[in-house]
C-alpha atoms as a PDB file:
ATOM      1  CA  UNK A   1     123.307 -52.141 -71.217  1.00  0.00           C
ATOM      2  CA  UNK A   2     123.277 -51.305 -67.663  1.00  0.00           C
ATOM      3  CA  UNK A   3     125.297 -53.522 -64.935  1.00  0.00           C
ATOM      4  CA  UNK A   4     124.078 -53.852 -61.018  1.00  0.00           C
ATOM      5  CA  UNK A   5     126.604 -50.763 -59.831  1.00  0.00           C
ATOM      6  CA  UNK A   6     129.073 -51.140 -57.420  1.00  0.00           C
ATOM      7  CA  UNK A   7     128.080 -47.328 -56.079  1.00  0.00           C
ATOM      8  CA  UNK A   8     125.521 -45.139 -56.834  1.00  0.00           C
ATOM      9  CA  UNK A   9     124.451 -42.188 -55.724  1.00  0.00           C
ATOM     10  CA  UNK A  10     123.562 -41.564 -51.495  1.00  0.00           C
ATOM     11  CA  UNK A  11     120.036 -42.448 -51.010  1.00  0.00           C
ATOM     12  CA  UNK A  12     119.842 -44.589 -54.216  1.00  0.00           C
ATOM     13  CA  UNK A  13     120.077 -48.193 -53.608  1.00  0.00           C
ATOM     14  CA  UNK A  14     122.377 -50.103 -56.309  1.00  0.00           C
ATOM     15  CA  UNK A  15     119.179 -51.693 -57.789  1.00  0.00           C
ATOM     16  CA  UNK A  16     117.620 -48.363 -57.540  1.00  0.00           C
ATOM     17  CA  UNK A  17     120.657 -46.981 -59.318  1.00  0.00           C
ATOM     18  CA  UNK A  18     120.603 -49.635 -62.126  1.00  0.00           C
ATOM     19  CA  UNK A  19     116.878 -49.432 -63.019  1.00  0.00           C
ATOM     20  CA  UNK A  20     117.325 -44.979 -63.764  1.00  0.00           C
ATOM     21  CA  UNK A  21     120.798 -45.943 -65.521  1.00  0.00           C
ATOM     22  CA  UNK A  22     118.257 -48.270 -67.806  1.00  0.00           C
ATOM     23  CA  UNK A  23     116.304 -45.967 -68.211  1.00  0.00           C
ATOM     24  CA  UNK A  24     118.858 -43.122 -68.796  1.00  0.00           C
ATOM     25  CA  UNK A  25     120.381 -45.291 -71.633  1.00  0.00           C
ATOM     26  CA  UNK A  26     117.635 -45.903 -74.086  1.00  0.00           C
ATOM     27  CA  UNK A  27     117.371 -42.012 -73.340  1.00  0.00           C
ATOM     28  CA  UNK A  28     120.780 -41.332 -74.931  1.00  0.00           C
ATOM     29  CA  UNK A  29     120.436 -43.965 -77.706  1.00  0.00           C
ATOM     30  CA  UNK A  30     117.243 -41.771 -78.528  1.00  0.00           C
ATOM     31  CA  UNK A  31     118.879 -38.473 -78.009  1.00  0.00           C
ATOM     32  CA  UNK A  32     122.116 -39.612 -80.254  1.00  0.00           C
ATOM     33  CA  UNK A  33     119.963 -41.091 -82.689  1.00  0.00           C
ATOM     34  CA  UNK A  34     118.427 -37.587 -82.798  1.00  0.00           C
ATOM     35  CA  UNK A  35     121.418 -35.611 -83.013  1.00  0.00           C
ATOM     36  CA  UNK A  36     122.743 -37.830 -85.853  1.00  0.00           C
ATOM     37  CA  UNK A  37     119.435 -36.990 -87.854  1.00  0.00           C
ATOM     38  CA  UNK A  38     119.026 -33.592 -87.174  1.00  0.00           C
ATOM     39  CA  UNK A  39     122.808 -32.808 -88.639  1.00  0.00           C
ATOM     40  CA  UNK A  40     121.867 -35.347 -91.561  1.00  0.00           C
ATOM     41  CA  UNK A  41     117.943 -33.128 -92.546  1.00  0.00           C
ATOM     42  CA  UNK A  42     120.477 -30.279 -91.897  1.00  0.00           C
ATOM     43  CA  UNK A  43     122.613 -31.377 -94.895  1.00  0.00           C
ATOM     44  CA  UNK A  44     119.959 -32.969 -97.125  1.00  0.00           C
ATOM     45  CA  UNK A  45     117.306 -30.046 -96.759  1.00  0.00           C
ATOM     46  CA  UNK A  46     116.284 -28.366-100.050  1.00  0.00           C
ATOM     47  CA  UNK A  47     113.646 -25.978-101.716  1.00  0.00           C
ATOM     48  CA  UNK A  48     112.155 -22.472-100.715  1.00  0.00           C
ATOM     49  CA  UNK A  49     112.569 -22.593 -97.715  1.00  0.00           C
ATOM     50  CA  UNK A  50     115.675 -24.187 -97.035  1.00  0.00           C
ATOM     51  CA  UNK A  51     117.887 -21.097 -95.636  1.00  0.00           C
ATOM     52  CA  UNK A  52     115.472 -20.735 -92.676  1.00  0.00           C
ATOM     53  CA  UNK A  53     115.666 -24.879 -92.210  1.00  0.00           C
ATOM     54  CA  UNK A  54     118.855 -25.338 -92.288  1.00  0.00           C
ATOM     55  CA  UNK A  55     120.148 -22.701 -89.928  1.00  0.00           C
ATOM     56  CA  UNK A  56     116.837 -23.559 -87.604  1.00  0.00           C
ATOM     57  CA  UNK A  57     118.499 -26.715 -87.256  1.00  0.00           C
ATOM     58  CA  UNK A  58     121.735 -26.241 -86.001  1.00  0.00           C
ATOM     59  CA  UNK A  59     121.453 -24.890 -82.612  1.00  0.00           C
ATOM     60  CA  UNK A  60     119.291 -27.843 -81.687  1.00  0.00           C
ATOM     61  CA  UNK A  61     121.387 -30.370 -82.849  1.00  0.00           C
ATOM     62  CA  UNK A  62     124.177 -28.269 -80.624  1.00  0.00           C
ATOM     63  CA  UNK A  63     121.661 -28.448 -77.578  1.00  0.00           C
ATOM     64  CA  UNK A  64     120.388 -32.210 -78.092  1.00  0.00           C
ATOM     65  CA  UNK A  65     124.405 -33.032 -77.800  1.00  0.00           C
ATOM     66  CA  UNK A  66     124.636 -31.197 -74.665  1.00  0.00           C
ATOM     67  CA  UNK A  67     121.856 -32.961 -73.514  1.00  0.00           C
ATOM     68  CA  UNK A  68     123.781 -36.296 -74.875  1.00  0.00           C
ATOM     69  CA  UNK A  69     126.445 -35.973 -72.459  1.00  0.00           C
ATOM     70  CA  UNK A  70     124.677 -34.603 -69.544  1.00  0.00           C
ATOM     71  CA  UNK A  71     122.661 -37.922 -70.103  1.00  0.00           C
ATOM     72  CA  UNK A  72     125.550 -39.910 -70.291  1.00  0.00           C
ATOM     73  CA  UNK A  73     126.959 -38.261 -67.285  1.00  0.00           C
ATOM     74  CA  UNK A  74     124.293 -38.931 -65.047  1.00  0.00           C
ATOM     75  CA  UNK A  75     124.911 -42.154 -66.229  1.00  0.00           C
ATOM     76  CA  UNK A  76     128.016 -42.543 -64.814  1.00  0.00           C
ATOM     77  CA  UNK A  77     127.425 -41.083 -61.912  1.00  0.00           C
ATOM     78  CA  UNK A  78     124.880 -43.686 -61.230  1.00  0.00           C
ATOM     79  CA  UNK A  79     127.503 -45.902 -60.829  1.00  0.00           C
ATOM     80  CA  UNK A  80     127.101 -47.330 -64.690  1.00  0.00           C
ATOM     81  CA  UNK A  81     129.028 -47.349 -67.802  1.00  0.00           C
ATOM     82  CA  UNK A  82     126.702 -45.573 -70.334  1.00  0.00           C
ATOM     83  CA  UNK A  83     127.115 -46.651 -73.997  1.00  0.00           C
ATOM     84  CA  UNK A  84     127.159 -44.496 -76.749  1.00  0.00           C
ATOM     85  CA  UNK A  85     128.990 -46.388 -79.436  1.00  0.00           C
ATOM     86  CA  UNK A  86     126.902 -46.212 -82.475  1.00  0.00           C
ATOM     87  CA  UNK A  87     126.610 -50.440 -81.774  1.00  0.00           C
ATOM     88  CA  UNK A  88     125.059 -49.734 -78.974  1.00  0.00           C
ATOM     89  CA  UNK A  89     122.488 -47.143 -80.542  1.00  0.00           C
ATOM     90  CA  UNK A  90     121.297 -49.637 -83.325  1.00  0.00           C
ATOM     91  CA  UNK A  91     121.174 -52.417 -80.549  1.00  0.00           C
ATOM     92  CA  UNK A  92     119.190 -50.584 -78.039  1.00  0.00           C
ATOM     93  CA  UNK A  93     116.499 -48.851 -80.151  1.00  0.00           C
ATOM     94  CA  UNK A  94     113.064 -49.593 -81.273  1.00  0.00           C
ATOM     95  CA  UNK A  95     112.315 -47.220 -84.471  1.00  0.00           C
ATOM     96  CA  UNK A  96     113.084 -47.493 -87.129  1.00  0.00           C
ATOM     97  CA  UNK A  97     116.170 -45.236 -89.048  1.00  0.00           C
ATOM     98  CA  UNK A  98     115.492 -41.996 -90.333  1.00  0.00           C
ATOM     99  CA  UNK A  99     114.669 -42.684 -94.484  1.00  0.00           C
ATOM    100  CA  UNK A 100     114.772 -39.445 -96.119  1.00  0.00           C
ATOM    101  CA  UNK A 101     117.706 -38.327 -97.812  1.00  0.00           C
ATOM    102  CA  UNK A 102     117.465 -35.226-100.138  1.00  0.00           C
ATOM    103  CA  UNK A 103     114.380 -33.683 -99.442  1.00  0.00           C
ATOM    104  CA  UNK A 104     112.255 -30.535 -99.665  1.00  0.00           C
ATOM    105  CA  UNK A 105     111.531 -28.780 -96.223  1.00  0.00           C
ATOM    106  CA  UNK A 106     108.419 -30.132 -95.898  1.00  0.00           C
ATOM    107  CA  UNK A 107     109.087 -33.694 -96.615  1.00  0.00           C
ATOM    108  CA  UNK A 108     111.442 -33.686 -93.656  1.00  0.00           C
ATOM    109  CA  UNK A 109     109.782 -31.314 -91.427  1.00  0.00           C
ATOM    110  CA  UNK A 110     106.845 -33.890 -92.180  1.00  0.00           C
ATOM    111  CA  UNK A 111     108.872 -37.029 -91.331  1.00  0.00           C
ATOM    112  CA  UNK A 112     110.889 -34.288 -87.886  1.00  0.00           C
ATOM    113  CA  UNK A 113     106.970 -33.982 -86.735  1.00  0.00           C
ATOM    114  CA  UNK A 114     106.778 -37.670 -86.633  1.00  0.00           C
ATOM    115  CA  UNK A 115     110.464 -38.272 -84.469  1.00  0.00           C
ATOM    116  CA  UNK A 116     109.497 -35.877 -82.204  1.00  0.00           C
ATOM    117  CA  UNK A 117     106.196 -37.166 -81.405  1.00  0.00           C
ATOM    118  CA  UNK A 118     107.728 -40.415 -80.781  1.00  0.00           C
ATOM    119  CA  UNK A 119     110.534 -38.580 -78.622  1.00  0.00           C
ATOM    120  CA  UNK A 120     108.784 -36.628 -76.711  1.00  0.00           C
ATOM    121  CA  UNK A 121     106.017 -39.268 -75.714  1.00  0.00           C
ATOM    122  CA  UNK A 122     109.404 -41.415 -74.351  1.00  0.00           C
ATOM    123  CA  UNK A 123     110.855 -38.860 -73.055  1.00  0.00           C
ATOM    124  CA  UNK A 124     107.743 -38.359 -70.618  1.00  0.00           C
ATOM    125  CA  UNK A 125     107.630 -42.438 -70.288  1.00  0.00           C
ATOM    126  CA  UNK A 126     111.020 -42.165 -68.735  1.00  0.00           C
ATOM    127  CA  UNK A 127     110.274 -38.898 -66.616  1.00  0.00           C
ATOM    128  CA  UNK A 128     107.283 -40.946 -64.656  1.00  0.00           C
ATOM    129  CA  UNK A 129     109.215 -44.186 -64.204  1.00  0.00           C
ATOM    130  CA  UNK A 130     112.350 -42.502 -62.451  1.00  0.00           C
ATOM    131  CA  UNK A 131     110.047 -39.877 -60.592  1.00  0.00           C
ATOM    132  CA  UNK A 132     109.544 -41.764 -57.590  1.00  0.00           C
ATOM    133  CA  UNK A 133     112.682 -42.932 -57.812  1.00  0.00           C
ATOM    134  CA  UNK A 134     115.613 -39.951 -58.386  1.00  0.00           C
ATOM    135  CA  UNK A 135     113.960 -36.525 -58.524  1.00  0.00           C
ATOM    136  CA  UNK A 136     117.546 -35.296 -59.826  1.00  0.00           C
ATOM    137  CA  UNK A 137     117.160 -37.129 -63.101  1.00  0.00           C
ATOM    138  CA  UNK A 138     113.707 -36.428 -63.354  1.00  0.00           C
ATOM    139  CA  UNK A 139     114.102 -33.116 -63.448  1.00  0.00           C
ATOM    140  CA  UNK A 140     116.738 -33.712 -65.785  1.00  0.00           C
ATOM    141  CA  UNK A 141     114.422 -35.314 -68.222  1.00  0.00           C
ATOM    142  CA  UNK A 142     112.097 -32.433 -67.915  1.00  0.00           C
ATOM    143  CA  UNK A 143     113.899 -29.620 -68.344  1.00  0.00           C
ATOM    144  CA  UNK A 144     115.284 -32.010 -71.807  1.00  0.00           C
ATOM    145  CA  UNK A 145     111.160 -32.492 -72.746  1.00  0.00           C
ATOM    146  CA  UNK A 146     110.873 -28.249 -72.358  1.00  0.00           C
ATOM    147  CA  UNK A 147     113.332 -27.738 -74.936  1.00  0.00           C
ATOM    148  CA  UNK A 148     112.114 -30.570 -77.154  1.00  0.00           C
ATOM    149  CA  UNK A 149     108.792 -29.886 -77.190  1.00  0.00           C
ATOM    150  CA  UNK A 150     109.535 -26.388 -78.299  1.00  0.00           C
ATOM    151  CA  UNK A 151     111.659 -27.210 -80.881  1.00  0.00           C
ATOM    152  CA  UNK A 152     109.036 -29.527 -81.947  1.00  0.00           C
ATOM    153  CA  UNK A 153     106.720 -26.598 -82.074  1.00  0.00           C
ATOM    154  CA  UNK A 154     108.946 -24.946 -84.198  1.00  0.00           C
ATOM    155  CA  UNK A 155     108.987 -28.404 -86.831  1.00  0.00           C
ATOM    156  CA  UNK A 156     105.290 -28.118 -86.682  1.00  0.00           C
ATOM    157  CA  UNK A 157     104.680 -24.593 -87.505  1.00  0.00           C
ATOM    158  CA  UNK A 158     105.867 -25.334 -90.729  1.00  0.00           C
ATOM    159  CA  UNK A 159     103.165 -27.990 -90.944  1.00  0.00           C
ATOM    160  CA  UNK A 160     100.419 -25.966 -89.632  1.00  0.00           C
ATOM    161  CA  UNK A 161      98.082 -23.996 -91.642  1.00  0.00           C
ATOM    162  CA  UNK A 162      96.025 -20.619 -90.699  1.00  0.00           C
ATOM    163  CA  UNK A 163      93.135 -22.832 -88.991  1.00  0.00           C
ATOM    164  CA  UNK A 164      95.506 -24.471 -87.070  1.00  0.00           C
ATOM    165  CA  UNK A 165      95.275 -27.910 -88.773  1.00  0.00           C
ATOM    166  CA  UNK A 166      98.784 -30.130 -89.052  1.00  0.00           C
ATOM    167  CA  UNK A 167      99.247 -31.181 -92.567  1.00  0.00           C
ATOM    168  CA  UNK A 168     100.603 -34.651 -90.795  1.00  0.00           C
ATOM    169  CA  UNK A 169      97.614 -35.478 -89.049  1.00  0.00           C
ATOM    170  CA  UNK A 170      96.851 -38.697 -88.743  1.00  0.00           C
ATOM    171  CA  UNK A 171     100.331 -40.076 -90.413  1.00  0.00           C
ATOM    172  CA  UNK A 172     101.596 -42.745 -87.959  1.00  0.00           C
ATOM    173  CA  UNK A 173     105.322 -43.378 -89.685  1.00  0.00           C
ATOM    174  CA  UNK A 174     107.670 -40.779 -90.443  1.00  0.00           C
ATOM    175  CA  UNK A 175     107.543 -41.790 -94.479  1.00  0.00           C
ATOM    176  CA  UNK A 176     103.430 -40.912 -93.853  1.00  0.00           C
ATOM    177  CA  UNK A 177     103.978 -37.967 -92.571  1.00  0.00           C
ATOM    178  CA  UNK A 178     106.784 -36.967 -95.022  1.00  0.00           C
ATOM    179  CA  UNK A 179     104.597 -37.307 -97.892  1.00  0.00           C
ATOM    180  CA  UNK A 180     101.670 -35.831 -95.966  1.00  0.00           C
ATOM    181  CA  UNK A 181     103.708 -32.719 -95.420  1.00  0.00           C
ATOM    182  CA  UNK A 182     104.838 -32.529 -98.732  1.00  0.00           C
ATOM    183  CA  UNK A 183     101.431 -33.300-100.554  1.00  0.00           C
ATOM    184  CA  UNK A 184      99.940 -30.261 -98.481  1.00  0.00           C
ATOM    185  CA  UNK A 185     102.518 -28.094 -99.602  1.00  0.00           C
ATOM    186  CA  UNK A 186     102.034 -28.710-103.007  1.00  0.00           C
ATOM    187  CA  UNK A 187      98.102 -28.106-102.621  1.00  0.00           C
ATOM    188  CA  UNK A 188      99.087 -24.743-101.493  1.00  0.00           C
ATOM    189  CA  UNK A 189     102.299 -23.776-104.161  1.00  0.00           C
END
């Protein structure tokens, strides 16, 4: 919830200031949110595969909390409280919370495919509304998408088979994809 600033950075204007700190903060709800369900597929991963899963998963959840608080610190030094109270992560999202809990691989790198397609596509939302505005943050927010997107890559080489085909194609909720994922996998055990 972003207040009109009292200071922001030179060359912003306090408006200017408050609209990126906006932005910024439905940024870090999504990139908490993230972090939270990362660690949780971390600890709820099973089957074959689950050694090279689980340890894939670890150094991005350590990365998507660095990017947490340089988020929340540019935030701040907009001039606005950021909010990262898990209140204010509920309040300020629009998806819906991860469902899986035990799981094979596949059912959550399914459902991970479908979070990061939604993530990513903000994340570039947010990178052309602030980039006529603060070229800092925006290149924040990119250099964030890079590593995303290649994590993502990662989720979805799992899901992809020798032709290049997702097995989640098509699936537009993470529960479609999860089943997707995991109905593809069994076609080919």
């Amino acid at each position: 919830m972003a207040t009109t600033p009292k200071y922001t950075i030179p060359g912003l204007t306090p408006a200017e200031g408050e609209k990126v700190a906006g932005i910024l903060q439905e940024r870090l709800n999504a990139l908490n949110d993230l972090q939270l369900t990362l660690k949780h597929v971390h600890w709820n991963v099973v089957g074959p595969h689950f050694i090279g899963v689980h340890e894939m998963i670890d150094p991005h959840v350590d990365e998507v909390r660095g990017f947490v608080d340089e988020t929340a610190e540019r935030i701040a030094t907009l001039g606005v409280s950021p909010q990262g109270t898990p209140g204010a992560i509920v309040k300020g999202r629009s998806w819906e919370d991860y469902s899986l809990g035990r799981g094979t691989t596949n059912e959550h790198l399914g459902a991970l495919d479908e979070v990061y397609v939604n993530l990513v596509a903000d994340h570039r939302k947010a990178q052309a509304a602030v980039a006529d505005i603060d070229p800092m943050t925006e290149d924040m927010i990119i250099a964030q998408s890079r590593s995303l997107e290649l994590f993502h890559w990662f989720v979805r080489a799992h899901l992809e088979n020798s032709g290049g085909a997702l097995s989640t194609d098509g699936a537009d909720s993470e529960k479609k994809a999860s089943k997707a994922a995991s109905d593809a996998a069994d076609v080919i055990e």
